[in-house]
C-alpha atoms as a PDB file:
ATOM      1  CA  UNK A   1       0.000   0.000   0.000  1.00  0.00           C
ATOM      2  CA  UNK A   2       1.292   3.469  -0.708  1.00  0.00           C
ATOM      3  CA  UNK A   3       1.377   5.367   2.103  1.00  0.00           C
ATOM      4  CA  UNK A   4       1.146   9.005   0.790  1.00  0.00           C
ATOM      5  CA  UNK A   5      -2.063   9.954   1.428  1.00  0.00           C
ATOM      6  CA  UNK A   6      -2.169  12.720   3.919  1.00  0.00           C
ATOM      7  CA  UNK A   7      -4.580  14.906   4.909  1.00  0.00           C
ATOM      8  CA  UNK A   8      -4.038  18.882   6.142  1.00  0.00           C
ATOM      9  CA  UNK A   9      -5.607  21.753   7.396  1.00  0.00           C
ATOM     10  CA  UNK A  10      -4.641  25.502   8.418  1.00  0.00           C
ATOM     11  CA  UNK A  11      -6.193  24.926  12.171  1.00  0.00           C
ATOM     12  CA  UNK A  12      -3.329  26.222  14.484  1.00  0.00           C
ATOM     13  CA  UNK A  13      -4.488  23.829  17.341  1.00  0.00           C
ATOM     14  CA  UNK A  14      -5.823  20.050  16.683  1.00  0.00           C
ATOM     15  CA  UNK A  15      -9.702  19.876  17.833  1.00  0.00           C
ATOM     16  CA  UNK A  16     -12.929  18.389  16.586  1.00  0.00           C
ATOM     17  CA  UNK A  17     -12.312  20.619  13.091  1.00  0.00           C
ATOM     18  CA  UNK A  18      -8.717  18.833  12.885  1.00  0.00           C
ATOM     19  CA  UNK A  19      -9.988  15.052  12.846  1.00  0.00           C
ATOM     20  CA  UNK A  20     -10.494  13.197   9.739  1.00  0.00           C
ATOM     21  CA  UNK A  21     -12.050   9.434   9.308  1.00  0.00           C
ATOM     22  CA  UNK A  22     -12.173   8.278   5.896  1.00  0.00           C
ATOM     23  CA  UNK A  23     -13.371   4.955   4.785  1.00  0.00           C
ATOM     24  CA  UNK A  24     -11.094   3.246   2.108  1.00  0.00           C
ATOM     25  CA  UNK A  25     -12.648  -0.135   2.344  1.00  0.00           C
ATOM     26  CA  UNK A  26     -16.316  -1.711   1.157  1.00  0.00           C
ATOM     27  CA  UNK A  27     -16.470  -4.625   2.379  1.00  0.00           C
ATOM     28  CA  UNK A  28     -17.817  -3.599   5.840  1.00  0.00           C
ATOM     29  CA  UNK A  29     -20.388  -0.448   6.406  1.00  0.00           C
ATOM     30  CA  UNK A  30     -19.684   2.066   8.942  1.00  0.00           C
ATOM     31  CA  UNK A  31     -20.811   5.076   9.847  1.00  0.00           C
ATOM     32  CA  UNK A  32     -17.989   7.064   9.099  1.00  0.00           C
ATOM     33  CA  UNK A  33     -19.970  11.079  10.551  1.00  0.00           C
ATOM     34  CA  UNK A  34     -20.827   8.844  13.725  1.00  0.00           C
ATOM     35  CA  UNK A  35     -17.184   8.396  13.869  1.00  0.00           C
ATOM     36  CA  UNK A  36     -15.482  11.677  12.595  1.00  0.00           C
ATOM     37  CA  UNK A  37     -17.688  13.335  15.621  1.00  0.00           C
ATOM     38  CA  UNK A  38     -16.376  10.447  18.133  1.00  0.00           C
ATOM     39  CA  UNK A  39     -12.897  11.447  17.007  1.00  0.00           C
ATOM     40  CA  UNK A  40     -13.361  15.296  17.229  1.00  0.00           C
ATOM     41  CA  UNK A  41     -14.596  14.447  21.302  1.00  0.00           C
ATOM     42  CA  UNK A  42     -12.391  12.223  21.778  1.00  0.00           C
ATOM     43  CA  UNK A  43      -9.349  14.272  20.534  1.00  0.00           C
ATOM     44  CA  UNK A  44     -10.143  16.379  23.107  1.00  0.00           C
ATOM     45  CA  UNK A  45     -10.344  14.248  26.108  1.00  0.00           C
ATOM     46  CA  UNK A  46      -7.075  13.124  25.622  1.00  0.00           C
ATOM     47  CA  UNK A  47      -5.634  16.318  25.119  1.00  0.00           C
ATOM     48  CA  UNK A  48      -7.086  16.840  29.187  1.00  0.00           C
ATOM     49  CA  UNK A  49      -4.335  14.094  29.910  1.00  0.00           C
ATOM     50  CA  UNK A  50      -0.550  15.009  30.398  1.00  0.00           C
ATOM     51  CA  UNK A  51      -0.909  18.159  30.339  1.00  0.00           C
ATOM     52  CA  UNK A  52       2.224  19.547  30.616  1.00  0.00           C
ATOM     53  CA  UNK A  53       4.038  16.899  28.239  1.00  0.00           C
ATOM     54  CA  UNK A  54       4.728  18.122  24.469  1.00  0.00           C
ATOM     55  CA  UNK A  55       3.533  15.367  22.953  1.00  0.00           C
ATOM     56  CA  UNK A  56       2.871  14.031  19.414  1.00  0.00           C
ATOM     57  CA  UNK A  57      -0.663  15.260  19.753  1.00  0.00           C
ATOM     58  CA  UNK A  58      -0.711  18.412  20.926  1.00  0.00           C
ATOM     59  CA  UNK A  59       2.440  19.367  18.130  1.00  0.00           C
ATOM     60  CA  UNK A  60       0.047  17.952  15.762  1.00  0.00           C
ATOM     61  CA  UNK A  61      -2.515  20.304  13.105  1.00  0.00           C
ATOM     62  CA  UNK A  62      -4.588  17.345  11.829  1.00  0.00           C
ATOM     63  CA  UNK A  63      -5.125  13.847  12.678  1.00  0.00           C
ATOM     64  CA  UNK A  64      -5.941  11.399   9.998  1.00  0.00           C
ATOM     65  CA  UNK A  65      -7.889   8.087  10.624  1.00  0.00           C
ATOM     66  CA  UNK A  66      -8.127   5.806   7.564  1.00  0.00           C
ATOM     67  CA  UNK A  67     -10.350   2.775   8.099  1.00  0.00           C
ATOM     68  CA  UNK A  68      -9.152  -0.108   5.346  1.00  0.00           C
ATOM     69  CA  UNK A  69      -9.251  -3.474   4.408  1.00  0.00           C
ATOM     70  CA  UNK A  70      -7.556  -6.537   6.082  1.00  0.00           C
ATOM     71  CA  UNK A  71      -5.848  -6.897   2.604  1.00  0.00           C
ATOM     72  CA  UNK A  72      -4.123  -3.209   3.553  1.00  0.00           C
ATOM     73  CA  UNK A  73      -3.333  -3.366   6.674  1.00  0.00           C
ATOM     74  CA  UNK A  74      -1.434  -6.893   6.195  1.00  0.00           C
ATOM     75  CA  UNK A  75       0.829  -4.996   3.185  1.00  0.00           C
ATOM     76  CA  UNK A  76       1.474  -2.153   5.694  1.00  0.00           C
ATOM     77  CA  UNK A  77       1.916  -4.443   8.982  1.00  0.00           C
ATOM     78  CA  UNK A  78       4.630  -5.982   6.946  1.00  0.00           C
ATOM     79  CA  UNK A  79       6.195  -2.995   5.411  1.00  0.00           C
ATOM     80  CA  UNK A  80       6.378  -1.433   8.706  1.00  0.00           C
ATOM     81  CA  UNK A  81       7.349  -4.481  11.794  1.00  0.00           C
ATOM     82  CA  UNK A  82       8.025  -7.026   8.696  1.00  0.00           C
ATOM     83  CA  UNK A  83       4.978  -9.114  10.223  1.00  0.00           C
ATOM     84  CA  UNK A  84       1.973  -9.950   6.894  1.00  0.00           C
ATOM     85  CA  UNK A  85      -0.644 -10.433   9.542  1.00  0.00           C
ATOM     86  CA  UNK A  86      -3.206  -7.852   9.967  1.00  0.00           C
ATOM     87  CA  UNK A  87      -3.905  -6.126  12.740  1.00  0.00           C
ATOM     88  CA  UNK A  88      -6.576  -3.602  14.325  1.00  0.00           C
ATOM     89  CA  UNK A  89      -4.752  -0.132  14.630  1.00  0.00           C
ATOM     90  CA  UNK A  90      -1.424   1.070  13.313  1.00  0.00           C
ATOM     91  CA  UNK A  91      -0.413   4.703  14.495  1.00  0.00           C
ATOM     92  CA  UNK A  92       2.216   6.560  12.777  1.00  0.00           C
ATOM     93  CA  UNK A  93       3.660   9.449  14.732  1.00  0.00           C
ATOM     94  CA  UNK A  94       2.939  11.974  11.799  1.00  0.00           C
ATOM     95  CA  UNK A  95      -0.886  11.716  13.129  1.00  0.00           C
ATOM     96  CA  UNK A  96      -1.868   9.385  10.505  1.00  0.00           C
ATOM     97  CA  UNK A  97      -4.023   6.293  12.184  1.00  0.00           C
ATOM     98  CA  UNK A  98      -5.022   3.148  10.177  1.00  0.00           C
ATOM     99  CA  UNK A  99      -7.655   0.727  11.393  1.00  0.00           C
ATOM    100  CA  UNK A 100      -8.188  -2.784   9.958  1.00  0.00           C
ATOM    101  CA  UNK A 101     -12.462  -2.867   9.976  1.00  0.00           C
ATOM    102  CA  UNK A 102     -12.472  -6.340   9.423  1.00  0.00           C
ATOM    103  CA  UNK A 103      -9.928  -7.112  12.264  1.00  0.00           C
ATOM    104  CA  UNK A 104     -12.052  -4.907  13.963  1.00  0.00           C
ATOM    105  CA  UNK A 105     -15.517  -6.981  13.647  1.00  0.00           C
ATOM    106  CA  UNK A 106     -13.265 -10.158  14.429  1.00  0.00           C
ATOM    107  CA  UNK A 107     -12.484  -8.325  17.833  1.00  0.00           C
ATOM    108  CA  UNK A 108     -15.652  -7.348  18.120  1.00  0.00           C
ATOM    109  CA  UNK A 109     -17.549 -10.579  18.281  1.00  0.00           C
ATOM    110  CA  UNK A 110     -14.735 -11.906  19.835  1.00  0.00           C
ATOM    111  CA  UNK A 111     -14.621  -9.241  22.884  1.00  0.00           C
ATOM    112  CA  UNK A 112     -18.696  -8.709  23.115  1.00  0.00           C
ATOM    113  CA  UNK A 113     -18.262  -5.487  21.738  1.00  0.00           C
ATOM    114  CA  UNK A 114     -20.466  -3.672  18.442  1.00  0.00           C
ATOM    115  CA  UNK A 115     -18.430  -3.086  15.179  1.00  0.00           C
ATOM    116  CA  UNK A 116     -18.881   0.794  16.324  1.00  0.00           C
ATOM    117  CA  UNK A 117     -17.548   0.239  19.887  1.00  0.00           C
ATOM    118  CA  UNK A 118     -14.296  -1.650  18.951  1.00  0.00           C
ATOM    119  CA  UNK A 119     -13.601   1.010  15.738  1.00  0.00           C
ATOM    120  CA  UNK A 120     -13.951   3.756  18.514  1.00  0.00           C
ATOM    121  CA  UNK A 121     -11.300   2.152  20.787  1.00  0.00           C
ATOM    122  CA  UNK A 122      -8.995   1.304  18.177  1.00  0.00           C
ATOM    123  CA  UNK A 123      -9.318   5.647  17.399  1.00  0.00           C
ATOM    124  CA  UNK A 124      -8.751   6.290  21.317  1.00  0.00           C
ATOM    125  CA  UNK A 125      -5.952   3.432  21.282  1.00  0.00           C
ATOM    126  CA  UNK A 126      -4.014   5.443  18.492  1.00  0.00           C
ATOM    127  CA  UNK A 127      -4.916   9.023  19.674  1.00  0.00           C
ATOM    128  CA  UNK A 128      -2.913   7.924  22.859  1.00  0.00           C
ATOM    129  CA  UNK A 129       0.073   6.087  21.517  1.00  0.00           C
ATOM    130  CA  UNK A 130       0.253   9.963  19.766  1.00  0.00           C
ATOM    131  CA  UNK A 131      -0.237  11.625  23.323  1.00  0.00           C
ATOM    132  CA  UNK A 132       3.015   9.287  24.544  1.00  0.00           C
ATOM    133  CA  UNK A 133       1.648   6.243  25.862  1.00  0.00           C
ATOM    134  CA  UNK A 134       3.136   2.733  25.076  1.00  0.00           C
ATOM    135  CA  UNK A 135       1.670  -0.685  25.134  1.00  0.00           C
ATOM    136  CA  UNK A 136       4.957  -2.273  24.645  1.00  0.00           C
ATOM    137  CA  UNK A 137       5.924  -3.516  28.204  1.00  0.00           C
ATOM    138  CA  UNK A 138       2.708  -4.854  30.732  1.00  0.00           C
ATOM    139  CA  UNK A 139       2.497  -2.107  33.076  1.00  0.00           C
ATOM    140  CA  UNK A 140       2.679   0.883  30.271  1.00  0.00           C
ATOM    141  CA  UNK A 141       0.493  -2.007  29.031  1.00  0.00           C
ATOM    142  CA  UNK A 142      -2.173  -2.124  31.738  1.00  0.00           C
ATOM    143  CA  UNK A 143      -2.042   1.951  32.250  1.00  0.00           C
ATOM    144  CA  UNK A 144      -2.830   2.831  28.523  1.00  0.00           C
ATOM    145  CA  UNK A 145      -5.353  -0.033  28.738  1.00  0.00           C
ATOM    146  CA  UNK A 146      -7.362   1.649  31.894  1.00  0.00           C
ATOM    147  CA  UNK A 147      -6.783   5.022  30.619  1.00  0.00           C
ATOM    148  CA  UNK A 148      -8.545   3.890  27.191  1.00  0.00           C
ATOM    149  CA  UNK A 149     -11.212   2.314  29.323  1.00  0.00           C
ATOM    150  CA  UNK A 150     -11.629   5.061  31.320  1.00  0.00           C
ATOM    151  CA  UNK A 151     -11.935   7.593  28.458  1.00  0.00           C
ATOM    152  CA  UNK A 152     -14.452   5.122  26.489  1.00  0.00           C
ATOM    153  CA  UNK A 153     -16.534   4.522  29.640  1.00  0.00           C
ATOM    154  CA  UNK A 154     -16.424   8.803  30.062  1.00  0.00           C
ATOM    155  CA  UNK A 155     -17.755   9.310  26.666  1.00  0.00           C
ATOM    156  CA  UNK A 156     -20.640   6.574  27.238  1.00  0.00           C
ATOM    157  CA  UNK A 157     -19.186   3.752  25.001  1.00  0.00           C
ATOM    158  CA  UNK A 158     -19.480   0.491  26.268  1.00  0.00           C
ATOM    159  CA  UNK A 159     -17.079  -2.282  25.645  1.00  0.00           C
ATOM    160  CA  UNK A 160     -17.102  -5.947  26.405  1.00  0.00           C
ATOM    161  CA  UNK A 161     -14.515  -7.828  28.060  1.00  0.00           C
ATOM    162  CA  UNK A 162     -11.111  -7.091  27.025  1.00  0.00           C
ATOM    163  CA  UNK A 163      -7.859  -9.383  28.098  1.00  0.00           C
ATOM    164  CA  UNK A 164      -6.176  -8.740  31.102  1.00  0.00           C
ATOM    165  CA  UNK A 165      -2.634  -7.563  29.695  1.00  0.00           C
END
């Protein structure tokens, strides 16, 4: 997959008017203005976190989430960490966030969750790994984890049961 699509705006800070969901894959429908608003609240929510760290997201003008195929997300899983298996949510520290809908309706059933719920988590998971959290070792793990929860649960999403870490 070519990754040059980008997205811009002139918006000096990022807020709801700086959030972009696009839908590159058909297989799946989703309601991509039910999500572009999530984003723009969300966004902003995590913004209230760390607030005196310079991170990623507040340096940020515009985030980009692009929701694509399995088929996508495998060719950029492997271009990027050389694995061909797809996966839910890659973020890329130049604010652009991919999401794998079809991993994300296999996660969905699989965790009790809608299609809707698990595409907004994957959103809040990226948004974070921008604001400087890491899921890499288990208790950066477990914090981003709760702190996703917590933000999800804030915002009146509910999400099934998700694996201890």
């Amino acid at each position: 997959m070519n990754r040059q699509i980008r997205f811009t705006t002139h918006s000096k800070t990022l807020g709801p008017e700086g959030v972009s969901v696009r839908n590159l894959q058909r297989k799946i429908p989703v309601n991509v203005a039910e999500l572009e608003t999530f984003a723009g609240n969300a966004v902003k929510r995590c913004l209230q976190l760390r607030k005196r760290k310079r991170t990623r997201l507040r340096k940020l003008n515009a985030v980009a989430v692009w929701l694509i195929s399995d088929r996508r997300m495998s060719k950029l899983h492997l271009q990027v960490f050389g694995d061909s298996d797809p996966t839910d949510v890659i973020t890329f520290h130049d604010g652009e966030i991919f999401i794998s809908v079809e991993t994300a309706r296999r996660n969905a059933r699989e965790f009790c969750n809608s299609l809707m719920s698990e595409i907004k988590f994957c959103i809040v998971h990226g948004f974070l790994h921008l604001h400087g959290f890491d899921d890499r070792m288990p208790a950066d793990a477990r914090k981003m984890k709760n702190t996703q929860e917590k933000i999800l649960r804030d915002m009146g999403i509910r999400i099934g049961i998700v694996p201890q870490i």
